[in-house]
N, C-alpha and C. Protein backbone atom coordinates (compact mmCIF):
# COMPACT_ATOMS: atom_id res chain seq x y z
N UNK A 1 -17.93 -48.93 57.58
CA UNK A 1 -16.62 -49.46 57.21
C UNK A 1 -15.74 -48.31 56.72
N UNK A 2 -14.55 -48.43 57.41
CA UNK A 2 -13.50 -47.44 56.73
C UNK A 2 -12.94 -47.99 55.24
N UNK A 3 -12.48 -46.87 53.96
CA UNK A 3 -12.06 -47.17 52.92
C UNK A 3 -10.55 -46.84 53.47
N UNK A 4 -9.94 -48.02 52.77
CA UNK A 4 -8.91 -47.63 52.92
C UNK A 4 -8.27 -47.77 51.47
N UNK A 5 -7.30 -46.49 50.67
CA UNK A 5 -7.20 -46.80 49.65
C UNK A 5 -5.93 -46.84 48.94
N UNK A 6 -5.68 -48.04 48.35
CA UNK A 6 -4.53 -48.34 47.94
C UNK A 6 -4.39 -48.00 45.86
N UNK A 7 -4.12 -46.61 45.22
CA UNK A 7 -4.77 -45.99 44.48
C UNK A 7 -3.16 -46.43 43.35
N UNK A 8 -3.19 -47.01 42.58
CA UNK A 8 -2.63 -47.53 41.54
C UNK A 8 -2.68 -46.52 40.34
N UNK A 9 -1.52 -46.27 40.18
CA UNK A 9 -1.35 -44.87 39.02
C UNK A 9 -1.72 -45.64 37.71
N UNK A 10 -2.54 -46.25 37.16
CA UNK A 10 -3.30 -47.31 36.16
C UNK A 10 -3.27 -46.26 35.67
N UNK A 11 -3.35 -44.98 35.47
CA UNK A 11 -3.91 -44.18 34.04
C UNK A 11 -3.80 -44.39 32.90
N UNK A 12 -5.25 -44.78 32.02
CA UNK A 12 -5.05 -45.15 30.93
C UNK A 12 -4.14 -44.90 29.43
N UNK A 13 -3.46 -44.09 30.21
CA UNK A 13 -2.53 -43.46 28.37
C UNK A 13 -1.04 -44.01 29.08
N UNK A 14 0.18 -44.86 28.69
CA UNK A 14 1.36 -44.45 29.26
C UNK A 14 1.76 -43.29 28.89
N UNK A 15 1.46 -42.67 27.61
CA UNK A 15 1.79 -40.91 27.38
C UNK A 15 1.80 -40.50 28.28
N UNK A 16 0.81 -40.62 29.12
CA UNK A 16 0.24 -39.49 30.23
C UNK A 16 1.29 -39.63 31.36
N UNK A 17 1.47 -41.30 31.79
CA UNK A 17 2.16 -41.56 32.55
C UNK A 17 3.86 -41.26 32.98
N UNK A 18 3.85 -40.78 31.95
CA UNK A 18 5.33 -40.50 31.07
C UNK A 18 5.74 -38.86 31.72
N UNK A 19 4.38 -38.01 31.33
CA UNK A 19 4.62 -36.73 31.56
C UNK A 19 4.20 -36.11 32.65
N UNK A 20 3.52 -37.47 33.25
CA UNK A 20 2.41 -36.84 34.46
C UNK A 20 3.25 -36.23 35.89
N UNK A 21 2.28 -36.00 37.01
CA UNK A 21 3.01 -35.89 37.80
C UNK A 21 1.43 -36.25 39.22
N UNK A 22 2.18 -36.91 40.21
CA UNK A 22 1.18 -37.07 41.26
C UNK A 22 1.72 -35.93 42.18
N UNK A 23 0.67 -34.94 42.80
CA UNK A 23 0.42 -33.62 43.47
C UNK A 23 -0.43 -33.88 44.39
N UNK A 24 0.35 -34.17 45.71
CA UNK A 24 -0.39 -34.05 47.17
C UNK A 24 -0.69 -32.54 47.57
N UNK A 25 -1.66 -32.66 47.77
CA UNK A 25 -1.64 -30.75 48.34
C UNK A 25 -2.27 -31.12 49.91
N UNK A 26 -1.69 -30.19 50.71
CA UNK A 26 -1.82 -30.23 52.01
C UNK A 26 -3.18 -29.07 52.41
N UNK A 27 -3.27 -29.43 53.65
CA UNK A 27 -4.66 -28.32 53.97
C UNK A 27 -4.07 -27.07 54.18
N UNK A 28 -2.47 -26.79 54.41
CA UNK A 28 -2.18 -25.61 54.82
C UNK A 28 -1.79 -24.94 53.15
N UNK A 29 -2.24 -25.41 52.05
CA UNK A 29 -1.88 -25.05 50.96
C UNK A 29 -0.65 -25.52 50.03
N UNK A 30 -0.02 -26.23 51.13
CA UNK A 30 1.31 -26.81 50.09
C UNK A 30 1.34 -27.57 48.86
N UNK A 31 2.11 -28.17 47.91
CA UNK A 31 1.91 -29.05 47.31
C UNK A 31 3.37 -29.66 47.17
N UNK A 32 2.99 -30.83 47.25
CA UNK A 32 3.99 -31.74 46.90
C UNK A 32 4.23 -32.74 45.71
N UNK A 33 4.72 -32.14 45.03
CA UNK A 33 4.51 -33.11 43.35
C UNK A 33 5.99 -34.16 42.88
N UNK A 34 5.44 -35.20 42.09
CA UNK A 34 6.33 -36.62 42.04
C UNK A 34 5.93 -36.69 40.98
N UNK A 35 7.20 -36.68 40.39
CA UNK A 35 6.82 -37.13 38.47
C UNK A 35 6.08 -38.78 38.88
N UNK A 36 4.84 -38.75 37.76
CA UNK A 36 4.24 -40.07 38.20
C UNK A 36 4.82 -41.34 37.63
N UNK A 37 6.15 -41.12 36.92
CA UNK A 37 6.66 -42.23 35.83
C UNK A 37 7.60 -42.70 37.45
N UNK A 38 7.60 -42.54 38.08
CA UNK A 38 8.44 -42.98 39.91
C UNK A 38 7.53 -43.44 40.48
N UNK A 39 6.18 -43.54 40.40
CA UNK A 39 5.06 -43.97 41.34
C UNK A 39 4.56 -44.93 40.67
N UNK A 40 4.22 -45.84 41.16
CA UNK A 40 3.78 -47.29 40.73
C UNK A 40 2.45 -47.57 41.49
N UNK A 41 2.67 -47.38 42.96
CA UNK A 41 0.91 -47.01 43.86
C UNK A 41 1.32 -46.22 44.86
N UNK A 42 -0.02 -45.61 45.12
CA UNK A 42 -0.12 -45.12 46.58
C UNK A 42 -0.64 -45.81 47.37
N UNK A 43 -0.46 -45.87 48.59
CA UNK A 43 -1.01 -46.68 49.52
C UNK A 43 -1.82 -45.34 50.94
N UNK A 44 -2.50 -45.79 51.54
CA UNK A 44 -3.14 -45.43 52.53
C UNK A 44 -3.15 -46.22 53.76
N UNK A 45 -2.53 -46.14 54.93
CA UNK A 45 -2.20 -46.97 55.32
C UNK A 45 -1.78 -46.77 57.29
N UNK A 46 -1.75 -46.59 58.32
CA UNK A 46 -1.52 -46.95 59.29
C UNK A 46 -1.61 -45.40 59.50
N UNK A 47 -2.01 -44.20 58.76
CA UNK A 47 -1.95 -42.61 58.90
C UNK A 47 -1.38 -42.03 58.00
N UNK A 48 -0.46 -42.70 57.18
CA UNK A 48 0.22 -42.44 56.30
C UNK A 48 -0.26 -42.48 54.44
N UNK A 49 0.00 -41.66 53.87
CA UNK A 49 -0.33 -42.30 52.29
C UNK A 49 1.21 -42.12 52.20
N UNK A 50 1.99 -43.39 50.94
CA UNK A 50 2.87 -43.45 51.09
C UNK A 50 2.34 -43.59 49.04
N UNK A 51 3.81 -43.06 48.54
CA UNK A 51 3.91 -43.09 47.04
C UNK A 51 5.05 -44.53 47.22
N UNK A 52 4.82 -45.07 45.94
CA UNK A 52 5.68 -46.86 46.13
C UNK A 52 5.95 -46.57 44.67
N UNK A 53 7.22 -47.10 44.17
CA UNK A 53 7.65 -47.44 43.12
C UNK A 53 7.10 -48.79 42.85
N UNK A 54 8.10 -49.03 41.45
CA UNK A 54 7.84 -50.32 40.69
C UNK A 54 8.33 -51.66 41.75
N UNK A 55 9.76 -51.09 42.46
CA UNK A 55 9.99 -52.21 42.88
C UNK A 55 9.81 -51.84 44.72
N UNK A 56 8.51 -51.28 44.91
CA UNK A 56 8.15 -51.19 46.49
C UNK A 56 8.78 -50.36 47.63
N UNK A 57 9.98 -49.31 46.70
CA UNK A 57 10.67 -48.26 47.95
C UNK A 57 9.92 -47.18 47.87
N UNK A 58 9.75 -46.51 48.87
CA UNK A 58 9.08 -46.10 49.18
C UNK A 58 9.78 -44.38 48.71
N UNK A 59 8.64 -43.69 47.84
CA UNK A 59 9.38 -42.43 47.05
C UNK A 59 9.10 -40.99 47.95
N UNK A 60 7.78 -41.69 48.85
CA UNK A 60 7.12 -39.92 49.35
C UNK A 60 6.28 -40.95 50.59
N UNK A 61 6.27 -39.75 51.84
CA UNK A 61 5.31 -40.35 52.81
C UNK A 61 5.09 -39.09 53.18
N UNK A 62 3.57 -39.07 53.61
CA UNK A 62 2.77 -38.05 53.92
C UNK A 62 1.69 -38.60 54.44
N UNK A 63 1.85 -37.53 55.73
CA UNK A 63 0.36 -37.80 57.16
C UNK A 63 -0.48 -37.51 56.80
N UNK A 64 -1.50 -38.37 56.72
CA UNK A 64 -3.22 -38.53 55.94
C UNK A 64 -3.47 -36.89 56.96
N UNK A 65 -3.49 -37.27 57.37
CA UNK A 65 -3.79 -35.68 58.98
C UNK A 65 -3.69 -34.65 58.33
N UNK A 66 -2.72 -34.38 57.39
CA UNK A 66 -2.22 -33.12 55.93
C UNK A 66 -2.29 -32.65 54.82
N UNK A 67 -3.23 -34.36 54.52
CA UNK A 67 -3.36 -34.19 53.31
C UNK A 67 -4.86 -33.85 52.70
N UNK A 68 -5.04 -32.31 51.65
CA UNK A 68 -6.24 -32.20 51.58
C UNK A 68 -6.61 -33.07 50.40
N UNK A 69 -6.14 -33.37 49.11
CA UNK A 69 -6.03 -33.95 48.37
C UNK A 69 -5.25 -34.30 47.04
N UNK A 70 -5.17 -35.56 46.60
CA UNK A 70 -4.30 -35.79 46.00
C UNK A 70 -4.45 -35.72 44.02
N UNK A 71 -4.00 -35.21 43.76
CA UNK A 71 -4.23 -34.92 42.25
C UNK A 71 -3.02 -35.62 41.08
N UNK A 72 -3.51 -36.34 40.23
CA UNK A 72 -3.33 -36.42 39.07
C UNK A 72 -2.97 -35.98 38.14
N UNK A 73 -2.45 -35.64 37.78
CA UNK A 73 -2.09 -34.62 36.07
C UNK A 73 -1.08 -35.34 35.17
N UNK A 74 -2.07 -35.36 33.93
CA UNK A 74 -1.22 -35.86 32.76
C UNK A 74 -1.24 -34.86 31.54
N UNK A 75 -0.08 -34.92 31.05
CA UNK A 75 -0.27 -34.45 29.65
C UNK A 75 -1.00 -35.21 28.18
N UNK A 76 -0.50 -34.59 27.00
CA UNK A 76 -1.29 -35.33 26.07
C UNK A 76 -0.42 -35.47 25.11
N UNK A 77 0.57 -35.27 25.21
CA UNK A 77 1.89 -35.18 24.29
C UNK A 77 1.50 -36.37 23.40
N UNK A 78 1.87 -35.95 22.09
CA UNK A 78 1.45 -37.44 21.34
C UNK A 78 0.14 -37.80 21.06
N UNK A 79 -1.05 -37.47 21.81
CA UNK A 79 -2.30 -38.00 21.81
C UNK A 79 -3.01 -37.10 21.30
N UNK A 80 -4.68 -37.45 21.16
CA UNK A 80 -5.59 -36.61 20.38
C UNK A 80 -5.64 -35.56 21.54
N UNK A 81 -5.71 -34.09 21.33
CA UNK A 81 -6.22 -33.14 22.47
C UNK A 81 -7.49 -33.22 22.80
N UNK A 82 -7.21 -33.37 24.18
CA UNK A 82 -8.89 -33.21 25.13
C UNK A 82 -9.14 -32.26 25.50
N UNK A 83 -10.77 -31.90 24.86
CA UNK A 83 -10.94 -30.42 24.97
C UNK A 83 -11.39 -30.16 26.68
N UNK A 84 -10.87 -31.31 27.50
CA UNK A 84 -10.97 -30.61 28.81
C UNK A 84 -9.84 -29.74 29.54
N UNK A 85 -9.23 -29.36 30.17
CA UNK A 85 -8.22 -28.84 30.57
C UNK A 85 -7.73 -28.83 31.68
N UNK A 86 -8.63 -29.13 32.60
CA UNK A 86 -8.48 -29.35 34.37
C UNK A 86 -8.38 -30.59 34.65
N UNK A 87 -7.58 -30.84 35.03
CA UNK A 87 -7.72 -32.12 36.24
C UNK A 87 -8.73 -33.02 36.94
N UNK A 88 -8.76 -34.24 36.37
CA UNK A 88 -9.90 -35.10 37.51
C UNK A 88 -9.23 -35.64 39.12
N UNK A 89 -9.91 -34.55 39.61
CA UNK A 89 -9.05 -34.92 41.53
C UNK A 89 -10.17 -36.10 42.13
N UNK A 90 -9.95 -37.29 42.62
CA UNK A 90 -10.61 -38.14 43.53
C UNK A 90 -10.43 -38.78 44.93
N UNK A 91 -11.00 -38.22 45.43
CA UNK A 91 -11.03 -38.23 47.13
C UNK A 91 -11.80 -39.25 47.39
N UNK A 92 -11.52 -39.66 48.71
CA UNK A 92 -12.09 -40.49 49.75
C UNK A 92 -12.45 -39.78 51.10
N UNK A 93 -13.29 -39.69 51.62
CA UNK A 93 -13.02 -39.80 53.46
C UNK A 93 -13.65 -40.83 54.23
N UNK A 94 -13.41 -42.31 53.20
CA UNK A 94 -13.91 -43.17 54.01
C UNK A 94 -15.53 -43.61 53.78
N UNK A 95 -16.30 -43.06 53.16
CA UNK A 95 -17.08 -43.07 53.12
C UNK A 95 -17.91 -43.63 52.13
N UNK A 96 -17.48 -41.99 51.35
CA UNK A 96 -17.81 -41.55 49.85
C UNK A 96 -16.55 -41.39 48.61
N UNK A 97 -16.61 -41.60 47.77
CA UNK A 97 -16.01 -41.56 46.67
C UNK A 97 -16.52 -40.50 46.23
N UNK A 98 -15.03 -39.17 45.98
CA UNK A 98 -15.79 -38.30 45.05
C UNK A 98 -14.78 -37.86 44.17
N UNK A 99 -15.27 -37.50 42.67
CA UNK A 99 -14.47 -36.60 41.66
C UNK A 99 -14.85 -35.70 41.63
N UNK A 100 -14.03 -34.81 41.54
CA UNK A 100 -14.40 -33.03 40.94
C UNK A 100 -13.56 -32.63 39.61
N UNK A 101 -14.17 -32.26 39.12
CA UNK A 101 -13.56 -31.59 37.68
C UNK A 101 -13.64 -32.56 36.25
N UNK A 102 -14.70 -33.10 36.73
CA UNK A 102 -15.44 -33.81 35.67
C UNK A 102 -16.33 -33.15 35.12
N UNK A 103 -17.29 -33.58 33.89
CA UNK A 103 -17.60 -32.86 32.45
C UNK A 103 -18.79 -33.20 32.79
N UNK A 104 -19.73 -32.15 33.44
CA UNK A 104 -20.97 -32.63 33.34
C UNK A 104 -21.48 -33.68 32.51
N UNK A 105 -22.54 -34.62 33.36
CA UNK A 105 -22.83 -35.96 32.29
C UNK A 105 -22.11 -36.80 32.04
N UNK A 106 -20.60 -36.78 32.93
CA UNK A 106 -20.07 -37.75 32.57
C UNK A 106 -20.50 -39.03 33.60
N UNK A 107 -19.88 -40.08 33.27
CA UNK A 107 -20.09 -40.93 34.66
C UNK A 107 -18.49 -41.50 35.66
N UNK A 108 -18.64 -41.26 36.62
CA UNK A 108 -17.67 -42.10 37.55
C UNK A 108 -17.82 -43.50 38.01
N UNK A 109 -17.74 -44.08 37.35
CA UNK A 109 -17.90 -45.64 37.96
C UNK A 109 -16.59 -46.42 38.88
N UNK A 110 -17.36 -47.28 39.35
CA UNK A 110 -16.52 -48.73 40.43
C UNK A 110 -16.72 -49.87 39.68
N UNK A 111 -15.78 -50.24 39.43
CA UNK A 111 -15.75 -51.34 38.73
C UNK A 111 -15.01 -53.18 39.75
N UNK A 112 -15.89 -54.19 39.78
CA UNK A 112 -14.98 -54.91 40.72
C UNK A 112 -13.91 -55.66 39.96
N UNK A 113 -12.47 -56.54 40.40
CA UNK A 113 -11.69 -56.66 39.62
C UNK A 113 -12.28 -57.75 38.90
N UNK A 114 -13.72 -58.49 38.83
CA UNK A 114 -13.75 -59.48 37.64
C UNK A 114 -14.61 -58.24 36.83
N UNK A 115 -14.42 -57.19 36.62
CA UNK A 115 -14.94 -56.34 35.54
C UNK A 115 -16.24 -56.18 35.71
N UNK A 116 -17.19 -55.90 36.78
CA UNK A 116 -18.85 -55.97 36.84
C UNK A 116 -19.01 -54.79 37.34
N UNK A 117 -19.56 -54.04 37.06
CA UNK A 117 -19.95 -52.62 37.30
C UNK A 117 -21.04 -52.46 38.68
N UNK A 118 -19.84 -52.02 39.64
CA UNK A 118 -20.31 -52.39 41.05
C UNK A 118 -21.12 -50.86 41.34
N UNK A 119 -20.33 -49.57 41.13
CA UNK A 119 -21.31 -48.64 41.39
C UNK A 119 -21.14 -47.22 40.37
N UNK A 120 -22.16 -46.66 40.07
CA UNK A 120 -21.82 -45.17 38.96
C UNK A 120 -22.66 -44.04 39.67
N UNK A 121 -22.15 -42.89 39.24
CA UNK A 121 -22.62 -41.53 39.32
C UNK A 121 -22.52 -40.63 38.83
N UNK A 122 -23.16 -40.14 38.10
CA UNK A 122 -23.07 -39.01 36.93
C UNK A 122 -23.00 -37.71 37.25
N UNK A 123 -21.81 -37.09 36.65
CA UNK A 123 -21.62 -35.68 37.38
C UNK A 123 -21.96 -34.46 36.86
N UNK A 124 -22.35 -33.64 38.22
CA UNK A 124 -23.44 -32.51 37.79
C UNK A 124 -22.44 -31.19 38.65
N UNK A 125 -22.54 -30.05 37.84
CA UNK A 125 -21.66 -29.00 38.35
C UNK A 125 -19.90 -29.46 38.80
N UNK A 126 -19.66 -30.62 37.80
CA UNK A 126 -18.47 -30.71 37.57
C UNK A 126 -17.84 -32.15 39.02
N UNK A 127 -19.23 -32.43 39.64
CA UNK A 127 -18.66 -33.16 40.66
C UNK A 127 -19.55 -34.47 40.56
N UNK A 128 -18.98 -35.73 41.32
CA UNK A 128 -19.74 -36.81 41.27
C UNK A 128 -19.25 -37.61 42.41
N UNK A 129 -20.24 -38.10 43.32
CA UNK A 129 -20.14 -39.28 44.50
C UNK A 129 -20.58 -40.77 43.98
N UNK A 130 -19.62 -41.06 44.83
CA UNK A 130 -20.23 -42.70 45.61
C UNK A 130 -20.25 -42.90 46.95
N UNK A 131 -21.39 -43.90 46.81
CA UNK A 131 -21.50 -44.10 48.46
C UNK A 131 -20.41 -45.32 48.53
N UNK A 132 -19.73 -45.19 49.46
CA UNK A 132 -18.75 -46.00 49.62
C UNK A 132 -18.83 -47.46 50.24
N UNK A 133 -19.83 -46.85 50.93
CA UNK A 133 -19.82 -48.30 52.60
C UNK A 133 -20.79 -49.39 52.05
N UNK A 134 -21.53 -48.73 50.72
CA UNK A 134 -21.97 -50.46 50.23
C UNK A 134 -21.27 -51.64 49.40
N UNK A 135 -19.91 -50.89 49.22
CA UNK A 135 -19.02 -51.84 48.44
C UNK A 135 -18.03 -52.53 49.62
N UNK A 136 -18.07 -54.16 49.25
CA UNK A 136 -17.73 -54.76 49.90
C UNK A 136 -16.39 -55.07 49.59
N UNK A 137 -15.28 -55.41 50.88
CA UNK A 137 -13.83 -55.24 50.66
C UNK A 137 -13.51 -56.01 49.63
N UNK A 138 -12.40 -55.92 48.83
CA UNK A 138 -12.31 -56.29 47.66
C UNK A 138 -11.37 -55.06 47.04
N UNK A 139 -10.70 -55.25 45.70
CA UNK A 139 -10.49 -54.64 44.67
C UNK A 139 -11.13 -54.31 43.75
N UNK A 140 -11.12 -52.37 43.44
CA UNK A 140 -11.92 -51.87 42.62
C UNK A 140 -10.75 -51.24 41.56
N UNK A 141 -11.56 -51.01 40.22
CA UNK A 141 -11.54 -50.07 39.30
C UNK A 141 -12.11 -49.34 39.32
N UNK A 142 -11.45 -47.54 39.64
CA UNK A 142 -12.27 -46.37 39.53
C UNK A 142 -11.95 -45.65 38.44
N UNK A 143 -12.95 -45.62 37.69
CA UNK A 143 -12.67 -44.85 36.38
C UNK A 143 -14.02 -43.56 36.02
N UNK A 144 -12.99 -42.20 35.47
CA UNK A 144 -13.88 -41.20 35.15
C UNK A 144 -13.07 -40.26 34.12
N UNK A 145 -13.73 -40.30 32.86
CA UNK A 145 -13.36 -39.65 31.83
C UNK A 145 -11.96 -39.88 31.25
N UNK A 146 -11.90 -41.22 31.27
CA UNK A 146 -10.47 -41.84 30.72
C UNK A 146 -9.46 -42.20 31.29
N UNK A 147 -9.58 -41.71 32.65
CA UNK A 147 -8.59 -42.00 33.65
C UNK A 147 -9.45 -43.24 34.74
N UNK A 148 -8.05 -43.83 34.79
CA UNK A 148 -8.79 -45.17 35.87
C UNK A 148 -7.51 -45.68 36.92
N UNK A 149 -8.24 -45.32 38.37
CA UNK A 149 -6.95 -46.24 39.39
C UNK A 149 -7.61 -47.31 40.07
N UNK A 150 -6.48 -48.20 40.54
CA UNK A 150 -6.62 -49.15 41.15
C UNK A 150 -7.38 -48.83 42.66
N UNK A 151 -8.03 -49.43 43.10
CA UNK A 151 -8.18 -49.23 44.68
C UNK A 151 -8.87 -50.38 45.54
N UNK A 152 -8.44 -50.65 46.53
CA UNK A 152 -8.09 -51.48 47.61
C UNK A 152 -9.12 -51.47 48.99
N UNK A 153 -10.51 -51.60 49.03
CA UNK A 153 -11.39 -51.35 49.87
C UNK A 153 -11.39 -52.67 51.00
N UNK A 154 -10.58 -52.27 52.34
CA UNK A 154 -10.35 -53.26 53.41
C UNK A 154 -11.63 -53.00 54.07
C-alpha cells in the first residue's frame, strides 16, 4: 500500500507555531521555507505536496519528484529551553516512516485517531522507523519528542 500523507502542522506548543517555519528542501539542494503560522496542512496528493492554510488556499505547491524532505522548525520563545537543538525531520516513501534527529532512546510513535498506540520505534544513532504497510488506512498521530502531526494513510 502506498502512504499517502496528509501532515497537519499539530505541533504541540502554539509558541512554536507562532515562530516556526515549514522548509521543503529539494534534492538539488534548494530550500523553500513558509512561516508555519500560514500553514494549516500539507497534503500529498496527485504528485504534488501542497501547503493549505486555515481556510484551504493553497500557500506553496511542490512536485513530490523534488522534494528531498520536508522539515519543521520551531522556536522556544517563551518556553522551557530544550537542550536539543536540531530539528526532528519525518519522511515517508510510502512505506516506512522515518525520523532523524531524534535523541537516542527516544520513541516515535503512531497513534490511531481514537488514541491507541498503533505503532513505536525507538531511536538509535539519532534515527527511528516504522513499517508503514501494516497500518491500515485511517488517521494517524505521529508523535516524537514533543512534536506531533496529523497524517492521513489512504
Amino acid at each position: 500500500m502506498f502512504l499517502s500523507s496528509l501532515l497537519f502542522c499539530a505541533v504541540s506548543c502554539p509558541m512554536m507555531a507562532q515562530g516556526g517555519k515549514v522548509n521543503v528542501l529539494y534534492l538539488d539542494g534548494t530550500a523553500h521555507e513558509v512561516q508555519m503560522s500560514q500553514v494549516a496542512k500539507l497534503t500529498v496528493a496527485d504528485g504534488n505536496v501542497k501547503l493549505l492554510s486555515k481556510s484551504g488556499a493553497t500557500v506553496a505547491t511542490h512536485a513530490v519528484k523534488n522534494v528531498d524532505k520536508i522539515e519543521l522548525k520551531g522556536s522556544t520563545a517563551g518556553m522551557v529551553q530544550l537542550t536539543k537543538q536540531s530539528p526532528i525531520t519525518l519522511r515517508s516513501n510510502g512505506y516506512t516512516i522515518t525520523a532523524e534527529g531524534m535523541t537516542d532512546g527516544k520513541l516515535l510513535e503512531v497513534y490511531t485517531a481514537n488514541g491507541s498506540l498503533a505503532a513505536q520505534a525507538t531511536a538509535r544513532c539519532g534515527k527511528a522507523k516504522i513499517d508503514a504497510t501494516q497500518l491500515a488506512a485511517g488517521v494517524y498521530i505521529v508523535k516524537a519528542e514533543g512534536q506531533s502531526l496529523k497524517m492521513v494513510k489512504r
